[in-house]
PDB file of N, CA and C in Angstrom:
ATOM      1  N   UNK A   1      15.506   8.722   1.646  1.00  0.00           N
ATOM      2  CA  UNK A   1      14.782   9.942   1.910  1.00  0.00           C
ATOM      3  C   UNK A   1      14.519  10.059   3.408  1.00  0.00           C
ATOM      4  N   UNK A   2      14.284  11.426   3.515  1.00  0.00           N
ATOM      5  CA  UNK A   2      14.045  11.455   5.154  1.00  0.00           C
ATOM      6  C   UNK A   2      12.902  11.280   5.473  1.00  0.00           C
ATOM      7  N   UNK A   3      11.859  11.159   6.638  1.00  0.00           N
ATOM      8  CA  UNK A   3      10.826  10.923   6.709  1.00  0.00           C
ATOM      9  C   UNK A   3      10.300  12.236   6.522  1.00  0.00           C
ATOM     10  N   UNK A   4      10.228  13.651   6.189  1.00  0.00           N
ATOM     11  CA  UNK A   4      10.039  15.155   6.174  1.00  0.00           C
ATOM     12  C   UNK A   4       9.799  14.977   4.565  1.00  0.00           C
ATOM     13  N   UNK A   5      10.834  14.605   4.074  1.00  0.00           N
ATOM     14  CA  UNK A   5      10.928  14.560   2.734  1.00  0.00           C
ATOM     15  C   UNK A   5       9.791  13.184   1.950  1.00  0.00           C
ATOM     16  N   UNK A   6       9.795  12.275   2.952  1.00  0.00           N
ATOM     17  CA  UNK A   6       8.676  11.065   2.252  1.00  0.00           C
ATOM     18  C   UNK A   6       7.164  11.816   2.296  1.00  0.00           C
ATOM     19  N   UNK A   7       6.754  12.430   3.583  1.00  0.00           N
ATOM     20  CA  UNK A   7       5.451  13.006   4.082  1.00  0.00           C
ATOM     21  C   UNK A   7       5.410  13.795   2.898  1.00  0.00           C
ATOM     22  N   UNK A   8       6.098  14.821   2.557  1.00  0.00           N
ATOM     23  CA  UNK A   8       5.836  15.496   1.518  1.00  0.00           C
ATOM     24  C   UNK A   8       5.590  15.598   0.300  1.00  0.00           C
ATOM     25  N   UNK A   9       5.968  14.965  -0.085  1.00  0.00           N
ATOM     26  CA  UNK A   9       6.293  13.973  -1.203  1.00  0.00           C
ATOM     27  C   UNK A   9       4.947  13.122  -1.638  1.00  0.00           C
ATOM     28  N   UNK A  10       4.662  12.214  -0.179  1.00  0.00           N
ATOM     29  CA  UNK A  10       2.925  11.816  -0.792  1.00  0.00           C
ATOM     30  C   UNK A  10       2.176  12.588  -0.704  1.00  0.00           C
ATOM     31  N   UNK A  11       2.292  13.900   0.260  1.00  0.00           N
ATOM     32  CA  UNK A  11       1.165  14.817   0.118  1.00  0.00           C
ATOM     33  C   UNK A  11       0.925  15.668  -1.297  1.00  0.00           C
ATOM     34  N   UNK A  12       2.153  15.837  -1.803  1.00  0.00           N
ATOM     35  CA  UNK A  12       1.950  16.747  -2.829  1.00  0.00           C
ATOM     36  C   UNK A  12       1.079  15.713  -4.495  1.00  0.00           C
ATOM     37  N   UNK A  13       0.945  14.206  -4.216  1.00  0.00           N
ATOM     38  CA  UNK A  13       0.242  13.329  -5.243  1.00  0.00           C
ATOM     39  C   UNK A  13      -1.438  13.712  -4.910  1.00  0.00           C
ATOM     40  N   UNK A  14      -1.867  13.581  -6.138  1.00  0.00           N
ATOM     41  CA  UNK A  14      -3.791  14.571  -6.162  1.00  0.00           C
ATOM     42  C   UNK A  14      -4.052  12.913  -6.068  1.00  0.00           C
ATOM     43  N   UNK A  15      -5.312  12.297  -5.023  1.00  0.00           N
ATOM     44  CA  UNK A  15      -6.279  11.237  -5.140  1.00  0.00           C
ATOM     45  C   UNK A  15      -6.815  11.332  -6.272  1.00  0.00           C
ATOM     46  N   UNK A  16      -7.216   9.728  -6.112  1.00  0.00           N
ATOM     47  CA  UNK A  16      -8.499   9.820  -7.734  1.00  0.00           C
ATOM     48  C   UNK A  16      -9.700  10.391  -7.053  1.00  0.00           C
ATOM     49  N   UNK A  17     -10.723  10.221  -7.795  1.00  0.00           N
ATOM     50  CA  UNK A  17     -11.839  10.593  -6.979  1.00  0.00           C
ATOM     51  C   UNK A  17     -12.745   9.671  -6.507  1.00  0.00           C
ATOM     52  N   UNK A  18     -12.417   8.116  -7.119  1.00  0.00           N
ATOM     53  CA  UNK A  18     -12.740   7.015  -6.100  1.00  0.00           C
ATOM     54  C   UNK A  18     -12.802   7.084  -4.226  1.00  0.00           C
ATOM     55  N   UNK A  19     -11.398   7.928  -4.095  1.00  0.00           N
ATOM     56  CA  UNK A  19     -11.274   8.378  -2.721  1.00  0.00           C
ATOM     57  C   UNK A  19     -11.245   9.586  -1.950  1.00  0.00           C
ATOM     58  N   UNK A  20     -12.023  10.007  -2.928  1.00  0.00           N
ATOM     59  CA  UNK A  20     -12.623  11.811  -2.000  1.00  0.00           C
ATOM     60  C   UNK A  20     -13.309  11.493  -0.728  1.00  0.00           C
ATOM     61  N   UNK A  21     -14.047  10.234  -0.756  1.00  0.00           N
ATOM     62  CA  UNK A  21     -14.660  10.239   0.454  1.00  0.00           C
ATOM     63  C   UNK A  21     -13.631   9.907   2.015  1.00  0.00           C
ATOM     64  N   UNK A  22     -12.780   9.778   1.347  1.00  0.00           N
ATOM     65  CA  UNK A  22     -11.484   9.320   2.602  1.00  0.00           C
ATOM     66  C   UNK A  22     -10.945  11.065   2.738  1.00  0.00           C
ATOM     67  N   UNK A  23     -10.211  10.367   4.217  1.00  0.00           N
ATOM     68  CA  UNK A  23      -9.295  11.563   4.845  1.00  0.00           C
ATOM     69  C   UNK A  23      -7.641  11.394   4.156  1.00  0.00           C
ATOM     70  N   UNK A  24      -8.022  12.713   3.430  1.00  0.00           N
ATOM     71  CA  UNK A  24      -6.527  12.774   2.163  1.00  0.00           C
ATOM     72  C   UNK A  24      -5.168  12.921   2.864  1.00  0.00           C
ATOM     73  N   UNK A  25      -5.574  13.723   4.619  1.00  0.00           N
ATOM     74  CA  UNK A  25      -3.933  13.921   5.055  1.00  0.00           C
ATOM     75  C   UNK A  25      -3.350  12.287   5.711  1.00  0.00           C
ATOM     76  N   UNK A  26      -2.433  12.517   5.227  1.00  0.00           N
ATOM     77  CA  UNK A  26      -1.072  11.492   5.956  1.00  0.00           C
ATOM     78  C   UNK A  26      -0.126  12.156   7.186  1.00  0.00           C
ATOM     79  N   UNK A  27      -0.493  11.512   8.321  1.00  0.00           N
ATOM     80  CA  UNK A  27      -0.171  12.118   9.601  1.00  0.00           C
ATOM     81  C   UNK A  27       1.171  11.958   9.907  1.00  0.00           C
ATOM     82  N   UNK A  28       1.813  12.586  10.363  1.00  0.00           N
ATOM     83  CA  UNK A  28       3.204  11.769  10.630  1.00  0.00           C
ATOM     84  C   UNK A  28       3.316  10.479  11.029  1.00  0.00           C
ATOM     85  N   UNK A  29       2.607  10.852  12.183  1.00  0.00           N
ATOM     86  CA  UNK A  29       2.951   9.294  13.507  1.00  0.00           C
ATOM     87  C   UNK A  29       2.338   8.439  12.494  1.00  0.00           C
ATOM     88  N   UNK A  30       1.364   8.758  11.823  1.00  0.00           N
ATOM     89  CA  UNK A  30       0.983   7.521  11.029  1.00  0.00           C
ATOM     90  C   UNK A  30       2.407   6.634   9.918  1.00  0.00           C
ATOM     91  N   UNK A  31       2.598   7.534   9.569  1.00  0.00           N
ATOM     92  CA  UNK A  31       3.968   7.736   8.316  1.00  0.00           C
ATOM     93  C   UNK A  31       4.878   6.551   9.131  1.00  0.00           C
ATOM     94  N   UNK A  32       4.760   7.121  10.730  1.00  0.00           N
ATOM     95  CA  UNK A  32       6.400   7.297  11.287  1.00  0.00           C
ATOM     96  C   UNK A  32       6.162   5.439  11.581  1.00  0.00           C
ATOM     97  N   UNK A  33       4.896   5.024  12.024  1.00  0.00           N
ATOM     98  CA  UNK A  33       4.037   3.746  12.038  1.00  0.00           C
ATOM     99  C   UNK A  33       4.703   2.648  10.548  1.00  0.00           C
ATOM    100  N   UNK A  34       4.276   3.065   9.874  1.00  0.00           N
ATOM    101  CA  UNK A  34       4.473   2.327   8.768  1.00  0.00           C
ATOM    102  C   UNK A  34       5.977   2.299   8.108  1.00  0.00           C
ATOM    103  N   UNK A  35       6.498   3.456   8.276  1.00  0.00           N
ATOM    104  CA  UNK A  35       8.055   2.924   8.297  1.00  0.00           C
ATOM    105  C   UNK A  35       8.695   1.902   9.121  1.00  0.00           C
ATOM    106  N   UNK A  36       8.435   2.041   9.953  1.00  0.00           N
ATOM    107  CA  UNK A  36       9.093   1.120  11.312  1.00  0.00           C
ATOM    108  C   UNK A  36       8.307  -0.289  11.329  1.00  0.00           C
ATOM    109  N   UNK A  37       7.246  -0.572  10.478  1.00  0.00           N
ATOM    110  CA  UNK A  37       6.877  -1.841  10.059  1.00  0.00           C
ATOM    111  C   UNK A  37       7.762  -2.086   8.591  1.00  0.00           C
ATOM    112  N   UNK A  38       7.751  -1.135   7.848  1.00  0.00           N
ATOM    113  CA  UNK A  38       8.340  -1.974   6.658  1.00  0.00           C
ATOM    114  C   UNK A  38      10.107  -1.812   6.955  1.00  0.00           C
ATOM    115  N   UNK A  39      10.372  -1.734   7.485  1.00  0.00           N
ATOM    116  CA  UNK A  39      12.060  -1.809   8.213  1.00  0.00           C
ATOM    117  C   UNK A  39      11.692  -2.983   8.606  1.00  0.00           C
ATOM    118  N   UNK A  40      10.693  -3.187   9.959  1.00  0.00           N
ATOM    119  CA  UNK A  40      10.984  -4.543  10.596  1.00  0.00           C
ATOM    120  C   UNK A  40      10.437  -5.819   9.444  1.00  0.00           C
ATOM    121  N   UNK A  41       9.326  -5.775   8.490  1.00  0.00           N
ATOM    122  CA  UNK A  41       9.603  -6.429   7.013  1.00  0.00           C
ATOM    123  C   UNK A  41      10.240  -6.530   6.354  1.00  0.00           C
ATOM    124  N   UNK A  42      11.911  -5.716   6.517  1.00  0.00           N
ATOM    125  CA  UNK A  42      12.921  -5.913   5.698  1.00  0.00           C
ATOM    126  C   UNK A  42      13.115  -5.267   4.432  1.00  0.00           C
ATOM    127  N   UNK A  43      11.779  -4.538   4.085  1.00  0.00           N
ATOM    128  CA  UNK A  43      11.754  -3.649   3.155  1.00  0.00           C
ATOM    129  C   UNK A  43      12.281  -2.584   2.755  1.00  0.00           C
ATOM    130  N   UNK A  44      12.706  -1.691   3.516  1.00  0.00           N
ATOM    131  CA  UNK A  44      13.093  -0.740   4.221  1.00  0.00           C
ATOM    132  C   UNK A  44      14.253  -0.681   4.529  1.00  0.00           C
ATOM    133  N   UNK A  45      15.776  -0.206   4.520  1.00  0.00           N
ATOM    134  CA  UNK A  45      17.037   0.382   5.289  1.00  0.00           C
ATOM    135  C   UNK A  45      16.841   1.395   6.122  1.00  0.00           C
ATOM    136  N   UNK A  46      17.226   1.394   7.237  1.00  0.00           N
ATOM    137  CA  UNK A  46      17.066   3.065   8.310  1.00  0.00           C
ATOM    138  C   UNK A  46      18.590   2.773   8.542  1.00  0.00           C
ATOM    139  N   UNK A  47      19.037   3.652   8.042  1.00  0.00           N
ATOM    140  CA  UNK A  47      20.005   4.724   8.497  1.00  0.00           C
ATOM    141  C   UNK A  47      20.421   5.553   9.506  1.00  0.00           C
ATOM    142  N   UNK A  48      21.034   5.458  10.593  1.00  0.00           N
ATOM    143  CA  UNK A  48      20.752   7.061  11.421  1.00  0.00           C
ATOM    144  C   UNK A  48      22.289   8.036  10.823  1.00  0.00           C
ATOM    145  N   UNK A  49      22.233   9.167  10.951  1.00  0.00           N
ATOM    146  CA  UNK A  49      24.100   9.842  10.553  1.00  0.00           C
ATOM    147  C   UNK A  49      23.318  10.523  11.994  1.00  0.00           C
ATOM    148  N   UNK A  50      24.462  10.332  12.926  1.00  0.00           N
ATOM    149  CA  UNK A  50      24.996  11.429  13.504  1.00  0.00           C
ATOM    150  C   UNK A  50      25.560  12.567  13.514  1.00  0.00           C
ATOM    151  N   UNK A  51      26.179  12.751  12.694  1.00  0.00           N
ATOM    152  CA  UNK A  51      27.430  14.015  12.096  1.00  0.00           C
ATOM    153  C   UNK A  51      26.564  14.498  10.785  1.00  0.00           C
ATOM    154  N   UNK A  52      26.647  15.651  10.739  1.00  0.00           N
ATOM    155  CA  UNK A  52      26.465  16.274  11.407  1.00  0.00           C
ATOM    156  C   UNK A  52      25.410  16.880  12.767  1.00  0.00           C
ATOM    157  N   UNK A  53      25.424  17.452  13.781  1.00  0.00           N
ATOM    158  CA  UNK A  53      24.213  17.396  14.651  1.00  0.00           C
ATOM    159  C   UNK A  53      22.999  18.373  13.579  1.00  0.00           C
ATOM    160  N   UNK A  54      22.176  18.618  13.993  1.00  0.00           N
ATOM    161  CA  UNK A  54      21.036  17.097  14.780  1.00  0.00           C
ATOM    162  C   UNK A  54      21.135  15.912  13.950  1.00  0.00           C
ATOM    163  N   UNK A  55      21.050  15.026  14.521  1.00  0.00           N
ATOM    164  CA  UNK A  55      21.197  13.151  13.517  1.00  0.00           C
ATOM    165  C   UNK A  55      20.053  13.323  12.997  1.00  0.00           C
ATOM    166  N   UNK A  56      19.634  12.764  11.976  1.00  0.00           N
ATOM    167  CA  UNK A  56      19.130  12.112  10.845  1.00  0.00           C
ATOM    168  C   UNK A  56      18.770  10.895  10.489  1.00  0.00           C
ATOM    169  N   UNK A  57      17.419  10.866   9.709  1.00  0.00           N
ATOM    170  CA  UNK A  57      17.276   9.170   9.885  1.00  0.00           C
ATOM    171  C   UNK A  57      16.812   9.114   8.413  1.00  0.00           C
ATOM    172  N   UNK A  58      17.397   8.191   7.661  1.00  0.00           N
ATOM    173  CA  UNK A  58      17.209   8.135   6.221  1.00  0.00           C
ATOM    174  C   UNK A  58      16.595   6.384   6.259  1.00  0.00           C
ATOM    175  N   UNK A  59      15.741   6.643   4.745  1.00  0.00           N
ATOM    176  CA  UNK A  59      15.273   5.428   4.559  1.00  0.00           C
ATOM    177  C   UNK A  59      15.343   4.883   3.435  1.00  0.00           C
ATOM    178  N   UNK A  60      15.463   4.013   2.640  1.00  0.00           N
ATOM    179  CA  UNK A  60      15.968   3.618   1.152  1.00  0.00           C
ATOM    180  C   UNK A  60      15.327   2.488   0.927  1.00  0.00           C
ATOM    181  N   UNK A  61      15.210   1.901   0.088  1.00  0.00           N
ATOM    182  CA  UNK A  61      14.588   0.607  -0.096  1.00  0.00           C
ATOM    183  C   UNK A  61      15.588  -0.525  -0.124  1.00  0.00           C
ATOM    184  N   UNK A  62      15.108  -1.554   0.064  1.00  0.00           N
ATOM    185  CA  UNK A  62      16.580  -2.752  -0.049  1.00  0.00           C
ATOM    186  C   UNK A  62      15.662  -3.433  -0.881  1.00  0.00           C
ATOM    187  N   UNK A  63      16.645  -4.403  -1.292  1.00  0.00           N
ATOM    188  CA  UNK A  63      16.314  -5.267  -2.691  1.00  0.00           C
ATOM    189  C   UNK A  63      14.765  -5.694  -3.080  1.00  0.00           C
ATOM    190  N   UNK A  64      14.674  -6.553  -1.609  1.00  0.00           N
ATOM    191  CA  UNK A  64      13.376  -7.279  -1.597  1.00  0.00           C
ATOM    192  C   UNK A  64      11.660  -5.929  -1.889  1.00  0.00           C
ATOM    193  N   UNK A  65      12.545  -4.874  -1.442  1.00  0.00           N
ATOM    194  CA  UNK A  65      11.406  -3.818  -1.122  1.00  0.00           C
ATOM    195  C   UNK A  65      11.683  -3.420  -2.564  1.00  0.00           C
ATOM    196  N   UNK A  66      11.902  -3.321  -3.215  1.00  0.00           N
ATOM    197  CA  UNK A  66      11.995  -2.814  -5.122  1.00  0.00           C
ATOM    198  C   UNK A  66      11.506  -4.173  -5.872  1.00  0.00           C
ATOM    199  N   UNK A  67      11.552  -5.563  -5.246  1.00  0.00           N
ATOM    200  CA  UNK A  67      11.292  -6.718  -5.798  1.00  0.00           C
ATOM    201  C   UNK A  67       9.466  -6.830  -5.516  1.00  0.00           C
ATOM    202  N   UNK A  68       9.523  -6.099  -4.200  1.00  0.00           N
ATOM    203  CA  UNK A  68       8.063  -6.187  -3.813  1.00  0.00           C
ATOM    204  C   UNK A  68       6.877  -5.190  -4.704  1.00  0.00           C
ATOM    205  N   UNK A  69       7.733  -4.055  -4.955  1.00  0.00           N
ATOM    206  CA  UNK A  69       6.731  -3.187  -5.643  1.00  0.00           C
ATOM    207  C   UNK A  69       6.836  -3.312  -7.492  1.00  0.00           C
ATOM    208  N   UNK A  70       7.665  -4.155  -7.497  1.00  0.00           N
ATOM    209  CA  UNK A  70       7.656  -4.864  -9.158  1.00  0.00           C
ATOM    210  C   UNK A  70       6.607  -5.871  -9.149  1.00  0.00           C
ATOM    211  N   UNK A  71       5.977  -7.265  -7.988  1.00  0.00           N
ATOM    212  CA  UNK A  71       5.250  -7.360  -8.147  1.00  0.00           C
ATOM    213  C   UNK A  71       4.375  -6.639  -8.035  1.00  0.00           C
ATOM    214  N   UNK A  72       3.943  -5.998  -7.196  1.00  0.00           N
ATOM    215  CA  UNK A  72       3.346  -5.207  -6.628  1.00  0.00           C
ATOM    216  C   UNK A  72       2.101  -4.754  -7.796  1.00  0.00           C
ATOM    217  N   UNK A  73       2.974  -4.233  -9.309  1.00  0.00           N
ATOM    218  CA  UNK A  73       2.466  -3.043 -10.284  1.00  0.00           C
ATOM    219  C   UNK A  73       1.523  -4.232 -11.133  1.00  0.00           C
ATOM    220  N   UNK A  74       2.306  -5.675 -10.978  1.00  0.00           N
ATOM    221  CA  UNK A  74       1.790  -6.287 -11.969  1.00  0.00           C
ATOM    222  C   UNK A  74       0.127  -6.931 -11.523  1.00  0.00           C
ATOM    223  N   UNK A  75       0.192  -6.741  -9.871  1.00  0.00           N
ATOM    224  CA  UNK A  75      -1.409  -6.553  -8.978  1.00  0.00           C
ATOM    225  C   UNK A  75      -1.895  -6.044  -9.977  1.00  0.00           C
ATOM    226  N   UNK A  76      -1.470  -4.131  -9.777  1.00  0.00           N
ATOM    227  CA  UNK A  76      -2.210  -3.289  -9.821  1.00  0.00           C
ATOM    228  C   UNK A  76      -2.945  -2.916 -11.200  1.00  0.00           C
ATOM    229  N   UNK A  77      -2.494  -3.399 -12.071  1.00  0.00           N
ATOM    230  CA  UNK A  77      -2.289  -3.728 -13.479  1.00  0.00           C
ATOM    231  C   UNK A  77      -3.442  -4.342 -13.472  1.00  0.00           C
ATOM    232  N   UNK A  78      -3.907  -5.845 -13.322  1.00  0.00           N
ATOM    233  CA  UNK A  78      -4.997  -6.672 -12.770  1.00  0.00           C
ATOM    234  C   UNK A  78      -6.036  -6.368 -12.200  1.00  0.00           C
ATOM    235  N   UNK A  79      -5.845  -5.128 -11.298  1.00  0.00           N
ATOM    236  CA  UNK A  79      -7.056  -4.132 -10.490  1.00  0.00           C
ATOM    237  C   UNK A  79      -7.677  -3.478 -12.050  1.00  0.00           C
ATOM    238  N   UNK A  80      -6.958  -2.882 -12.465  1.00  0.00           N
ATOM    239  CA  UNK A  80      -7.448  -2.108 -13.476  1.00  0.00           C
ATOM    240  C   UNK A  80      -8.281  -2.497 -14.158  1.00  0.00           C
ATOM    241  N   UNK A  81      -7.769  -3.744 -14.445  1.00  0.00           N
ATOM    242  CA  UNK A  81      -8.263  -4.173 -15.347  1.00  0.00           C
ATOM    243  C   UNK A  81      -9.685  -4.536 -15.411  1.00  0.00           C
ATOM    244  N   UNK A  82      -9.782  -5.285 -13.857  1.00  0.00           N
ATOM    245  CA  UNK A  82     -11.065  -6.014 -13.792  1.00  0.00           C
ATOM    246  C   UNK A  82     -11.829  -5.002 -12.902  1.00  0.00           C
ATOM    247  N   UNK A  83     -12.098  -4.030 -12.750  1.00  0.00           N
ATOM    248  CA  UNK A  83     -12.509  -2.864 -11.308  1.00  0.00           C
ATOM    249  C   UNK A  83     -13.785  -3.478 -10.763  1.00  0.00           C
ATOM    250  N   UNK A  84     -14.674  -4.684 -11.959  1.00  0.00           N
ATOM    251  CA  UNK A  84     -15.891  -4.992 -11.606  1.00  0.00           C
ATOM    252  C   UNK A  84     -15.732  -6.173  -9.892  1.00  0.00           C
ATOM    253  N   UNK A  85     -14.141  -7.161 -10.343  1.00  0.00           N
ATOM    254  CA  UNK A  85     -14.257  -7.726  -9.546  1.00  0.00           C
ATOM    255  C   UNK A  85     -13.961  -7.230  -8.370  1.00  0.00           C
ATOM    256  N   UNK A  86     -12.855  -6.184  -8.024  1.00  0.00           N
ATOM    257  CA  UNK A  86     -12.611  -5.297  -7.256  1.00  0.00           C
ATOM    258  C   UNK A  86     -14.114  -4.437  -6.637  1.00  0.00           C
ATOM    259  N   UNK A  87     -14.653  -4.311  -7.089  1.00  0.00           N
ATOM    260  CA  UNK A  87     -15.945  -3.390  -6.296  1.00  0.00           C
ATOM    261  C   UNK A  87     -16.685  -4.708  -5.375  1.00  0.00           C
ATOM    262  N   UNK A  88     -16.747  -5.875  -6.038  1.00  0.00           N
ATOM    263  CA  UNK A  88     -17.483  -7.004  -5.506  1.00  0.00           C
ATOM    264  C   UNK A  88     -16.793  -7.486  -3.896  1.00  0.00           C
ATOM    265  N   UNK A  89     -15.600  -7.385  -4.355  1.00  0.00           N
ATOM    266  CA  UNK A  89     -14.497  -8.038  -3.049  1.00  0.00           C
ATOM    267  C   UNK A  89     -14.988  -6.939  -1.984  1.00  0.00           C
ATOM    268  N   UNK A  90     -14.899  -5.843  -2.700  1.00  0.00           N
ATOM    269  CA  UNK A  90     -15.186  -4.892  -1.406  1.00  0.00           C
ATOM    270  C   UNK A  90     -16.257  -4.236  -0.947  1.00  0.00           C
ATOM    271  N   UNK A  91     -17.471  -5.103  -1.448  1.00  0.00           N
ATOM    272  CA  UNK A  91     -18.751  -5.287  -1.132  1.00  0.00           C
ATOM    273  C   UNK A  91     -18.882  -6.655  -0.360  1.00  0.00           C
ATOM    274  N   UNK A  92     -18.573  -7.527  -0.842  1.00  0.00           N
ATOM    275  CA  UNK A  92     -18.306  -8.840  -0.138  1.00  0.00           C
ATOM    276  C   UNK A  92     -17.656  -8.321   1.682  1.00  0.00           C
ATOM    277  N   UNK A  93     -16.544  -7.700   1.427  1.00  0.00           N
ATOM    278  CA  UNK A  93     -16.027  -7.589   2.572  1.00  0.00           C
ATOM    279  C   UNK A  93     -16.427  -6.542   3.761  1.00  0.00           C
ATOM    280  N   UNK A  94     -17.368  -5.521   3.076  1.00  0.00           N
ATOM    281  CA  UNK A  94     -18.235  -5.007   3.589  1.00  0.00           C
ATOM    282  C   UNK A  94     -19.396  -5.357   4.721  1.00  0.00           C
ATOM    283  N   UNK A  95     -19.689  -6.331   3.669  1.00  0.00           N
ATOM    284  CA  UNK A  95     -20.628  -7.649   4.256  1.00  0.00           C
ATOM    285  C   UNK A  95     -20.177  -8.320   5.417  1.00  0.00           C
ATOM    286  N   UNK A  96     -19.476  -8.810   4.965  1.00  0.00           N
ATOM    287  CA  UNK A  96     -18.560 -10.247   6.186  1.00  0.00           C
ATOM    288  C   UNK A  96     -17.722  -9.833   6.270  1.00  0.00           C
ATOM    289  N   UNK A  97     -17.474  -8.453   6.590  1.00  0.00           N
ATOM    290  CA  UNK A  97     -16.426  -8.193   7.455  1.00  0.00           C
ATOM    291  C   UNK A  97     -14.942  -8.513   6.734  1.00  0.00           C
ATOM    292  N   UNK A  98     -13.722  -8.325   7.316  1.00  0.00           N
ATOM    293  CA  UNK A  98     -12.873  -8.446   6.432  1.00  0.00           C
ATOM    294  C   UNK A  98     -12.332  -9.689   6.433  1.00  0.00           C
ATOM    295  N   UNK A  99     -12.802 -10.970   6.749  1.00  0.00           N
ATOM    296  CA  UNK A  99     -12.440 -12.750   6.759  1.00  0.00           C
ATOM    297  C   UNK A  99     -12.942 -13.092   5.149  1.00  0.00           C
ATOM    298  N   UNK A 100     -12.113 -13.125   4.652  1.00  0.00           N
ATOM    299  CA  UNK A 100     -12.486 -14.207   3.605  1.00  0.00           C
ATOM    300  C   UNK A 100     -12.204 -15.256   3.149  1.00  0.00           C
ATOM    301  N   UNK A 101     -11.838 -16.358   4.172  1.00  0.00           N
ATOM    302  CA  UNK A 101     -11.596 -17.455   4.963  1.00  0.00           C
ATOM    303  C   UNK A 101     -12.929 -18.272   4.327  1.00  0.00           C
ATOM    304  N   UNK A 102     -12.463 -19.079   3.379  1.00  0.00           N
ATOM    305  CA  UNK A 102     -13.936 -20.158   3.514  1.00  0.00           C
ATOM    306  C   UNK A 102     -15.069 -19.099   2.274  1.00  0.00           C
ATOM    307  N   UNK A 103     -14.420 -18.370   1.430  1.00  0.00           N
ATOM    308  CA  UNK A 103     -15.057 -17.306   0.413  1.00  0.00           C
ATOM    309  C   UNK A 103     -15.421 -17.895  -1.033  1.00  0.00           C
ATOM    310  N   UNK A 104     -15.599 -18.048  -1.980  1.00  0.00           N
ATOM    311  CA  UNK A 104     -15.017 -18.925  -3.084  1.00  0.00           C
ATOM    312  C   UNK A 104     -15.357 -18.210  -3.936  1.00  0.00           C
ATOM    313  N   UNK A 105     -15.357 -18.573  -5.201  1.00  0.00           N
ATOM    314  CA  UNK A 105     -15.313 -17.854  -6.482  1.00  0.00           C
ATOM    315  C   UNK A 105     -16.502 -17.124  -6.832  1.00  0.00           C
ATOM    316  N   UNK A 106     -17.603 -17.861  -6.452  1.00  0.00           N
ATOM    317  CA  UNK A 106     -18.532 -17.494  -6.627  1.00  0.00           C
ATOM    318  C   UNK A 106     -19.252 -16.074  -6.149  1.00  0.00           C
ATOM    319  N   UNK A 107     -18.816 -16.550  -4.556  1.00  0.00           N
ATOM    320  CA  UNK A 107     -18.582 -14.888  -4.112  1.00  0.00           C
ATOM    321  C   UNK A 107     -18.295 -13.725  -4.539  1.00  0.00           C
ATOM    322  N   UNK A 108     -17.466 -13.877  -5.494  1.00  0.00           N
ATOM    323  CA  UNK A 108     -17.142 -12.383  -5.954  1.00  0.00           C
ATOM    324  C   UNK A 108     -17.863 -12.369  -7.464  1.00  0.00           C
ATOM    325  N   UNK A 109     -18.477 -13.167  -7.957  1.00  0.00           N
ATOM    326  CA  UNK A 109     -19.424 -13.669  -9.236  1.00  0.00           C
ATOM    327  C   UNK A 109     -18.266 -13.758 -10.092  1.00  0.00           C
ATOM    328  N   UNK A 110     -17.688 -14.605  -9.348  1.00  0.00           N
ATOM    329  CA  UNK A 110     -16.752 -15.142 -10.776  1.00  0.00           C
ATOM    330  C   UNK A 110     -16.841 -16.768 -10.757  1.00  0.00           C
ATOM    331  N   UNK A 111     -16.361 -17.018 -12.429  1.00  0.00           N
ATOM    332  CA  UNK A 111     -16.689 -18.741 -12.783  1.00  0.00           C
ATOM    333  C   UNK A 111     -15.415 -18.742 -13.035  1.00  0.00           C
ATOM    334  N   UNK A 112     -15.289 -20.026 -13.633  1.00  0.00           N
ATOM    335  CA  UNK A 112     -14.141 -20.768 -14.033  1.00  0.00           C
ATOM    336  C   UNK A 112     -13.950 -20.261 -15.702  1.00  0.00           C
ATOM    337  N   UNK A 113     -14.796 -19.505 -16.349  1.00  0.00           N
ATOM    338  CA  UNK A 113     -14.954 -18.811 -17.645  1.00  0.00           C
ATOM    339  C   UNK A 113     -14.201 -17.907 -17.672  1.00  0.00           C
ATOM    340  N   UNK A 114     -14.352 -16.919 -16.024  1.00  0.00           N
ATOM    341  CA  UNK A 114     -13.224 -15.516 -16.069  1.00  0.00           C
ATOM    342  C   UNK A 114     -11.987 -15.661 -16.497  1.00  0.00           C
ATOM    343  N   UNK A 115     -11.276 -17.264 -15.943  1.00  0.00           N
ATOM    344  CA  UNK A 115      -9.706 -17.127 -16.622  1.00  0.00           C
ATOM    345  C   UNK A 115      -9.523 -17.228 -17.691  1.00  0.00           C
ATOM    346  N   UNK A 116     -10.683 -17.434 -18.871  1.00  0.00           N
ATOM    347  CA  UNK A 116      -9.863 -17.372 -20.714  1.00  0.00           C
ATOM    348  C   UNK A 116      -9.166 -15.808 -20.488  1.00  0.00           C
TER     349      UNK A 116
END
């Protein structure tokens, strides 16, 4: 896809309303930012075609980047599930900032009971 065609594409998806309080637009340069990191992560193919003029810059996923968002779902899956521990992490990190270096289980009020 082109980057015209990616921008659009996430703009036209509705937020939950968890994140009304955020800024819903996606900027280009921001867009144009995060492509050019997940290319240099390997995630990513860029393409340029010259021919016809004006060139073109396409982007596709390569293996690892379709391998990444397969784990990826099975996260997100896990978010769902638990949203209690998810609100804690990001109260925790609220707190102390975003290091959670030296954090432990307890922190997020979880025991050794949560994994049955």
């Amino acid at each position: 896809m082109r980057r015209k065609e990616i921008l659009s594409t996430l703009s036209s998806f509705s937020i939950g309303k968890e994140w009304l309080d955020k800024h819903t637009a996606l900027h280009d340069s921001y867009l144009a930012r995060v492509l050019k990191k997940l290319t240099e992560a390997v995630l990513l193919a860029r393409t340029r075609h010259t021919e016809p003029l004006p060139p073109r810059v396409y982007y596709s996923l390569k293996p690892e980047g379709v391998e990444f968002l397969e784990l990826s779902r099975t996260m997100l899956t896990w978010i769902d599930a638990h949203p209690d521990v998810t609100v804690r992490a990001q109260e925790y990190a609220r707190r102390n900032g975003d290091e959670l270096e030296g954090s432990t289980d307890e922190d997020f009020g979880l025991s050794d009971e949560d994994d049955d």
